[in-house]
Protein backbone atom coordinates (compact mmCIF):
# COMPACT_ATOMS: atom_id res chain seq x y z
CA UNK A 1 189.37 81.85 43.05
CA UNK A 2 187.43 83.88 45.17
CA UNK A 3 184.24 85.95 43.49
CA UNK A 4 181.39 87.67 44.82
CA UNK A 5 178.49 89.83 42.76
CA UNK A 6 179.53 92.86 41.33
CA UNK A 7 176.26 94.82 40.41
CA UNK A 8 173.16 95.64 43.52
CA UNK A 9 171.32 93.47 44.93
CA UNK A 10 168.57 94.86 47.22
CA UNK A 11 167.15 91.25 48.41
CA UNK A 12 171.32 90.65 49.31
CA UNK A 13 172.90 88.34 51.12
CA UNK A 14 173.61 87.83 54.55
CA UNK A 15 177.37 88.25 54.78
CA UNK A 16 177.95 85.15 57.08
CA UNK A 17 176.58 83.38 53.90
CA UNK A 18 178.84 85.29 51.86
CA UNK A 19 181.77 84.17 54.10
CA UNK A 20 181.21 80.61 54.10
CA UNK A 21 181.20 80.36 49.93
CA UNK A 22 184.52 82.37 49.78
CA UNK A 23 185.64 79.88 53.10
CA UNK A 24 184.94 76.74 50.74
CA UNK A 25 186.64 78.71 48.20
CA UNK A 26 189.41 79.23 50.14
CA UNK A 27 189.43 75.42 51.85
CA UNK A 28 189.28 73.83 48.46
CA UNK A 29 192.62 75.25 47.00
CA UNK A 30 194.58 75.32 50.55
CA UNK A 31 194.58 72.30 52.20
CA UNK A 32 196.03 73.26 55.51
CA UNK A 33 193.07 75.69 55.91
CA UNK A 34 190.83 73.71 58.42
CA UNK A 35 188.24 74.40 61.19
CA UNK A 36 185.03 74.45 62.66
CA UNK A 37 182.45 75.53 65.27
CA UNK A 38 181.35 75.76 68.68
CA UNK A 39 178.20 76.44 68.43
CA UNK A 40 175.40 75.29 65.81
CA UNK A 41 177.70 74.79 62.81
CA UNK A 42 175.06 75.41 59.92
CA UNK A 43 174.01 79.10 61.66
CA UNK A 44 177.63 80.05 61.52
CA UNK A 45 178.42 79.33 57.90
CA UNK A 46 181.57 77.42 58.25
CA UNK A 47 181.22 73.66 57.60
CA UNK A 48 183.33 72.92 54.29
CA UNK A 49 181.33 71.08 51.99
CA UNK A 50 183.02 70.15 49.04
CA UNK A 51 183.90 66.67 48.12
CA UNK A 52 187.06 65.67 50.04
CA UNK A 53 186.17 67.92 52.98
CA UNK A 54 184.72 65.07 55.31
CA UNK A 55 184.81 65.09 59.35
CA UNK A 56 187.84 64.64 61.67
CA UNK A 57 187.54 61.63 63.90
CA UNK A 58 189.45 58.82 64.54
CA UNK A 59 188.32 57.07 61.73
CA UNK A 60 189.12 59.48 59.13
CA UNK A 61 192.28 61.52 60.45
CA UNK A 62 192.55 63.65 57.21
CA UNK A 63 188.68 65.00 57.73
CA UNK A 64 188.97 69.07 57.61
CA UNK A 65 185.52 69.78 59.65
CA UNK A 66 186.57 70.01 63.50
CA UNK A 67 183.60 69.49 65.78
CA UNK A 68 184.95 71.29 69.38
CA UNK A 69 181.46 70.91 71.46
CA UNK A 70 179.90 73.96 73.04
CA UNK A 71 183.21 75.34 74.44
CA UNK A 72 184.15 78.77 72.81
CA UNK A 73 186.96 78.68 75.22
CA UNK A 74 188.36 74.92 74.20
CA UNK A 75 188.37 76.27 70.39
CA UNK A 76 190.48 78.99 70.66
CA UNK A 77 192.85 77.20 73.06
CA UNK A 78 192.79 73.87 70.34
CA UNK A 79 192.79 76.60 67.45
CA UNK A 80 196.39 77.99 69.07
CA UNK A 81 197.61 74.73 69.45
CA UNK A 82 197.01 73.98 65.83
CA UNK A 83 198.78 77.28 64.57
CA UNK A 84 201.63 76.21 66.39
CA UNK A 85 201.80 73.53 64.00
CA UNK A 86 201.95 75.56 61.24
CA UNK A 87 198.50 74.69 59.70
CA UNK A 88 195.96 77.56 59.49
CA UNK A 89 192.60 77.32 62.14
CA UNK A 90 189.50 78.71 62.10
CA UNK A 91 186.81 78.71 64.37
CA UNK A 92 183.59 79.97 64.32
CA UNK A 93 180.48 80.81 66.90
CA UNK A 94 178.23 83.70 67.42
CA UNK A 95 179.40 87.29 68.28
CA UNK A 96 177.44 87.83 71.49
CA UNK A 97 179.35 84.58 72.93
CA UNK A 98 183.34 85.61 71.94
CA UNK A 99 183.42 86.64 76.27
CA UNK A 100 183.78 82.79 76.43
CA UNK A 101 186.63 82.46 73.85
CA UNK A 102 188.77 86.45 75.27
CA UNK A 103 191.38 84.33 76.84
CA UNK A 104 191.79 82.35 74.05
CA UNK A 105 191.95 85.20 71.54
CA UNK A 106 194.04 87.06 73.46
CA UNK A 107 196.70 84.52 73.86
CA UNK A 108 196.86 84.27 69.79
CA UNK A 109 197.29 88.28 70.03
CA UNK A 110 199.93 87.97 72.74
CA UNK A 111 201.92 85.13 70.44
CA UNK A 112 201.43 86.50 67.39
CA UNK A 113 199.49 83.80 65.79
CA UNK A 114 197.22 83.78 62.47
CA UNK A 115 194.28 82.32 63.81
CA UNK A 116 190.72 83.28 62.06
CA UNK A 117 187.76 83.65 64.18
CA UNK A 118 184.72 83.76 62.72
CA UNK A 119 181.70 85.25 64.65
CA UNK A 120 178.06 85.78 63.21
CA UNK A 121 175.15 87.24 64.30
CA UNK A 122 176.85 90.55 64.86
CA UNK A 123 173.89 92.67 66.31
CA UNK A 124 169.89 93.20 66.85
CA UNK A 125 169.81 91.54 63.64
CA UNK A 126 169.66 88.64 65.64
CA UNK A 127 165.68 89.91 66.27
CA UNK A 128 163.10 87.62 68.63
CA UNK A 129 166.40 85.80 70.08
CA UNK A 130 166.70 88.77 72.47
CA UNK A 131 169.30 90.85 74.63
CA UNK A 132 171.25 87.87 75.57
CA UNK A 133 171.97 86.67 72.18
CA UNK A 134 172.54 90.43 70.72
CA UNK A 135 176.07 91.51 71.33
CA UNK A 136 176.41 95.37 72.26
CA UNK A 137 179.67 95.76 73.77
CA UNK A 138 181.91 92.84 72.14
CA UNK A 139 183.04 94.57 68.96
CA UNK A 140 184.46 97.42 71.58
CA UNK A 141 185.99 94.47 73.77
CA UNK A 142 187.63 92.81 70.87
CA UNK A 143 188.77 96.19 69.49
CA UNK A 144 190.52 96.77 72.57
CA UNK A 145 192.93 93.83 72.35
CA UNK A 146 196.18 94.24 71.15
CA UNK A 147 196.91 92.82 67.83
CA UNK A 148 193.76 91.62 67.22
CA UNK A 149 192.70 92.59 63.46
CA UNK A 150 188.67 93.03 63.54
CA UNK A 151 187.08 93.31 60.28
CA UNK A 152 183.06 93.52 60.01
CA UNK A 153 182.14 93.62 56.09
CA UNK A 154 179.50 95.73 54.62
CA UNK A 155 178.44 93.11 52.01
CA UNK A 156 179.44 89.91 49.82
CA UNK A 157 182.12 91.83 48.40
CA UNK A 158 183.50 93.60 51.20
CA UNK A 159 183.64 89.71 52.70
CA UNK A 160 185.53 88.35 49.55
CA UNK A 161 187.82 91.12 49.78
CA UNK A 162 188.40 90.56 53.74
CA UNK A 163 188.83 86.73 52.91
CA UNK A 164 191.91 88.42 50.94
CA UNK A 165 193.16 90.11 53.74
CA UNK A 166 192.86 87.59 55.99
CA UNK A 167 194.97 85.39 53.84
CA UNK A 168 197.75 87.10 53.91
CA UNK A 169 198.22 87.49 57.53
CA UNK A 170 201.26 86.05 58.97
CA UNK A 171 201.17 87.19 62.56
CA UNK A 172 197.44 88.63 64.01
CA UNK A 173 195.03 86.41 64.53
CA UNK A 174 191.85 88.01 62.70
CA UNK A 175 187.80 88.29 64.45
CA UNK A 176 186.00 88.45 61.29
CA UNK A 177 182.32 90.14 62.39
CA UNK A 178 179.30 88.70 60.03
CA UNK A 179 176.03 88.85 59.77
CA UNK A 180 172.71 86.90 59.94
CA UNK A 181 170.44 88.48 58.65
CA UNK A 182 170.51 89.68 54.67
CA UNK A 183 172.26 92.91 53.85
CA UNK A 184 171.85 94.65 50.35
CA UNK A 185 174.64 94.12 47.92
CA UNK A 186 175.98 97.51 47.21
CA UNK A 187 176.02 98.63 43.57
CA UNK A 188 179.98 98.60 42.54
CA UNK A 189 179.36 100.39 39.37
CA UNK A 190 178.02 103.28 40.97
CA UNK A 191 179.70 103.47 44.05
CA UNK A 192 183.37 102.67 45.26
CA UNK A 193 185.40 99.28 44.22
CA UNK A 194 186.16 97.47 47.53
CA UNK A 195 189.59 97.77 47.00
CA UNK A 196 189.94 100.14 50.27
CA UNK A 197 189.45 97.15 52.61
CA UNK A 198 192.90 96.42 52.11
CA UNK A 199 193.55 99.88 53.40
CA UNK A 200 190.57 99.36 56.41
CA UNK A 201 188.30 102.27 55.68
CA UNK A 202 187.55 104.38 52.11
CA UNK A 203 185.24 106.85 50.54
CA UNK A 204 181.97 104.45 49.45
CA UNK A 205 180.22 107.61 48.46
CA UNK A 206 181.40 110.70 48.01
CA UNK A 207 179.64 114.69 47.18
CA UNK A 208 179.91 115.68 43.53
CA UNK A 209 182.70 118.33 43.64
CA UNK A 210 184.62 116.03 46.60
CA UNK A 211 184.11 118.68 49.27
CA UNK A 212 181.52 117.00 51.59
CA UNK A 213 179.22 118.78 54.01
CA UNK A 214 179.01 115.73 56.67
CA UNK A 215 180.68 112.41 56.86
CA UNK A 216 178.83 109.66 57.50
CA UNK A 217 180.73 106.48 58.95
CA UNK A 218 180.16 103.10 59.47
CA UNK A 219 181.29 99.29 59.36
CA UNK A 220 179.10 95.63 58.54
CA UNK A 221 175.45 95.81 57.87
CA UNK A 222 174.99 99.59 58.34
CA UNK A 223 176.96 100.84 55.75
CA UNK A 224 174.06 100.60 53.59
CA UNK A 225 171.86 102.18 56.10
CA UNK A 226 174.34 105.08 55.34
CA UNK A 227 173.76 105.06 51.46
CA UNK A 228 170.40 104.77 51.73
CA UNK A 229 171.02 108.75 54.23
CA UNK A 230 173.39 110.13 51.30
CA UNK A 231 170.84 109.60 48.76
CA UNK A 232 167.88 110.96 50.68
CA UNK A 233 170.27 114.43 51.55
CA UNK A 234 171.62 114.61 47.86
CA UNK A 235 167.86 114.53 46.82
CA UNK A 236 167.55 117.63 49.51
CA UNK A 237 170.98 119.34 48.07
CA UNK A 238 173.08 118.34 50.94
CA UNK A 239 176.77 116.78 49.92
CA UNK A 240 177.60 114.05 52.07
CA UNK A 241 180.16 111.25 52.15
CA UNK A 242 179.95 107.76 53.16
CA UNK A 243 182.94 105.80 54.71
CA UNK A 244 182.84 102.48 54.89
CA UNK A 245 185.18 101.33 57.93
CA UNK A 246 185.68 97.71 57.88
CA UNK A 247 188.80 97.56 59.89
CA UNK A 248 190.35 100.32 62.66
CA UNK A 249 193.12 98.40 62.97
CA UNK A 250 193.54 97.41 59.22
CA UNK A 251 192.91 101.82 58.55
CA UNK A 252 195.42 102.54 61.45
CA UNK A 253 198.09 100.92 60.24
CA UNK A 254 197.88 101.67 56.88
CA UNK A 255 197.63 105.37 58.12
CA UNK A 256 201.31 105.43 60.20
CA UNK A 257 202.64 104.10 56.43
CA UNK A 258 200.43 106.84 54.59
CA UNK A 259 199.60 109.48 56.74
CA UNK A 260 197.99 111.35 53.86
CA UNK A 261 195.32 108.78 53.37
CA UNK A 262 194.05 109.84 56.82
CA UNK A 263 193.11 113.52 55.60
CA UNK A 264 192.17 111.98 52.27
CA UNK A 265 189.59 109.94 54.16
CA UNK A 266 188.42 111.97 57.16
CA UNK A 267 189.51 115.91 56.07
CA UNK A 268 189.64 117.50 59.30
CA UNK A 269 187.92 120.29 57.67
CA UNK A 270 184.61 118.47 58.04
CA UNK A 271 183.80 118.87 61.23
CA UNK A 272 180.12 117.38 61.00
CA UNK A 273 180.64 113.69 61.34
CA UNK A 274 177.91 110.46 62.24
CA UNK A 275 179.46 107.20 62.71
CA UNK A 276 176.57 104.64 62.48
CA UNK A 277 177.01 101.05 64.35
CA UNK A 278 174.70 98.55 65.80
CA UNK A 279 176.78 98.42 68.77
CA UNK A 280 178.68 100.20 71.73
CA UNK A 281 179.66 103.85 70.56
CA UNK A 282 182.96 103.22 73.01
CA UNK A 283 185.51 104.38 71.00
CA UNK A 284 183.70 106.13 67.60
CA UNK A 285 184.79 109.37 69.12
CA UNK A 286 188.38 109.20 67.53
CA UNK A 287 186.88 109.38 64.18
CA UNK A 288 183.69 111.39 64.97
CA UNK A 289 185.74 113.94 67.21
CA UNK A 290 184.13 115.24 70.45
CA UNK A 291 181.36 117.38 69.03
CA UNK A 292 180.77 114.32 66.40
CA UNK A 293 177.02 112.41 66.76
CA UNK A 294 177.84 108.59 67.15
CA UNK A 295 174.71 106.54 66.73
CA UNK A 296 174.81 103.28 68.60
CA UNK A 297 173.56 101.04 71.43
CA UNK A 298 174.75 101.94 74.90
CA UNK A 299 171.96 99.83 76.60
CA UNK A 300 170.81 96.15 75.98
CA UNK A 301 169.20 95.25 73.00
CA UNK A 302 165.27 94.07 72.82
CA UNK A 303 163.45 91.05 71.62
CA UNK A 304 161.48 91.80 68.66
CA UNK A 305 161.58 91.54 65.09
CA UNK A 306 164.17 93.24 62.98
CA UNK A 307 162.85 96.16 61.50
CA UNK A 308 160.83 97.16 64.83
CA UNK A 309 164.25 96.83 66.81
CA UNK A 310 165.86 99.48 63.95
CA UNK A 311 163.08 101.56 64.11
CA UNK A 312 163.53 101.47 68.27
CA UNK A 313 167.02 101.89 68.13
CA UNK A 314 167.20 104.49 65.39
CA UNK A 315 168.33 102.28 62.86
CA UNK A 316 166.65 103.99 59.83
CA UNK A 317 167.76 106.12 57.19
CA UNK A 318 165.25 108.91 58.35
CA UNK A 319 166.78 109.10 61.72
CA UNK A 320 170.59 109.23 60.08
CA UNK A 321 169.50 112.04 57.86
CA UNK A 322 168.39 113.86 60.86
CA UNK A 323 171.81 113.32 62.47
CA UNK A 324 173.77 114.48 59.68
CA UNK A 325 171.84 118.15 59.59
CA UNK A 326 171.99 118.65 62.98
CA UNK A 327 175.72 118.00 62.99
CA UNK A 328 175.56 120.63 59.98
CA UNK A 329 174.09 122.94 61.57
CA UNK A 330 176.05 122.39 64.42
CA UNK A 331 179.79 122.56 62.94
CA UNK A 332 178.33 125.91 61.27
């Protein structure tokens, strides 16, 4: 039912695109599955399009597109309400504007309900629209909730494979983190299957003889920011590893079932660690460790196109690669 591309694609796709074909996927086989937006519903990816679908008004009762205004805040509280009666809500809106819709979220956390939030435009790859439409500190704020399941994918099939996830929830409401802008789809037949998002973080990329120098880390769009770093240090000898970390609280769970697949994941022999994240580095340091390198965005983000605001922010694989040695040389 739900099927994303298997081999790379280096043009990609942006994963909020990826999430609303796997949404209509979803939508078309479950019929309770219904939703919308508050905010432009076309930018966030979540208008269900199939035949069938239709609008909700008082004309046509049994239309699955909700339209809740501009009112992040009136969503969640409606999307609660509908939980309660046992159908399954989504709502959508961008990242940077989830402050408005907290209370909301938290009150699914507190009572345990399945609701899916959908936020896009995850980071500076929201470009010329500037510091107040590029979220910096909300992944951290929504982290910090209790209950909440966050999941940011790295690409189309990371998203399919969080649509499964998110499925099967049956009491945490879910903030599924996409993005706007296009992000490579990675290569599946030379690096890891994406069947570690069920598990919330796994070895993407790993050093030849499994006995890695550095660990790189990351979630969402710069995962591949990361493979891009491992290739350039295994052209220069250096073994590295790449995990992809979808989920802390998907990984954390699974970890107090399987405490082995902690070590497996992040051997505390490696001491040299980067964690990579267009966003606040609050919190990184319990998987980078206190002399770990966390490269983030503690200030305010800039309006400018894309690839100047990764260059500014050190968004580029040079700048990664640079990190990684001098955690080497560092942990030596």
């Amino acid at each position: 039912m739900l099927s994303a591309p298997r081999a790379g694609n280096r043009s990609g796709l942006a994963t909020g695109d990826a999430s609303g074909q796997a949404l209509n996927a979803l939508a078309r086989n479950v019929p309770w599955l219904i939703g919308g937006s508050a905010d432009l519903g076309p930018s966030c990816k979540t208008r269900l399009t199939f035949d069938g679908a239709g609008d909700f008004n008082a004309d046509h009762p049994d239309g699955r597109n909700l339209h809740f205004g501009i009112r992040e805040h009136a969503m969640g509280a409606i999307l609660n309400g509908l939980s309660l009666s046992k159908v399954r809500p989504f709502g959508s809106g961008f990242l940077i504007f989830s402050d408005y819709a907290r209370p909301a979220i938290r009150l699914s956390a507190l009572m345990e309900l399945p609701v899916i939030y959908i936020f896009t435009h995850d980071s500076i790859g929201v470009g010329e629209d500037g510091p107040t439409h590029q979220p910096v500190e909300h992944l951290a704020s929504l982290r910090a909730i209790p209950g909440l399941t966050v999941l940011r994918p790295a690409d189309a099939n990371e998203v399919v494979e969080a649509w499964r996830v998110i499925v099967q929830l049956r009491h945490q409401p879910v903030a599924l983190i996409l993005t706007r802008q296009a992000v490579a789809t990675i290569d599946r037949t030379r690096y890891a299957s994406t069947e570690g998002v069920h598990r919330g973080a796994y070895v993407l990329a790993d050093a030849d003889d499994r006995r890695p120098q550095v660990l790189l880390l990351a979630s969402g769009s710069e995962v591949s920011l990361c493979l891009d770093a491992y290739e350039k240090l295994k052209a220069e000898g250096i073994e590295a590893r790449v995990v992809s970390m979808p989920s802390w609280e998907i990984f954390e769970r699974y970890c107090r079932d399987h405490p082995e697949y902690r070590e497996q994941v992040l051997p505390r022999s490696v001491a040299a660690r980067v964690s990579v994240e267009e966003a606040s580095t609050l919190g990184w340091a319990r998987y980078v460790g206190s002399s770990g390198l966390s490269v983030g965005i503690d200030t305010f983000g800039a309006s400018a196109p894309l690839k100047e605001l990764q260059k500014k922010f050190g968004f580029v694989p040079e700048h990664i690669v640079a990190a990684a040695k001098g955690q080497i040389e560092k942990a030596r």
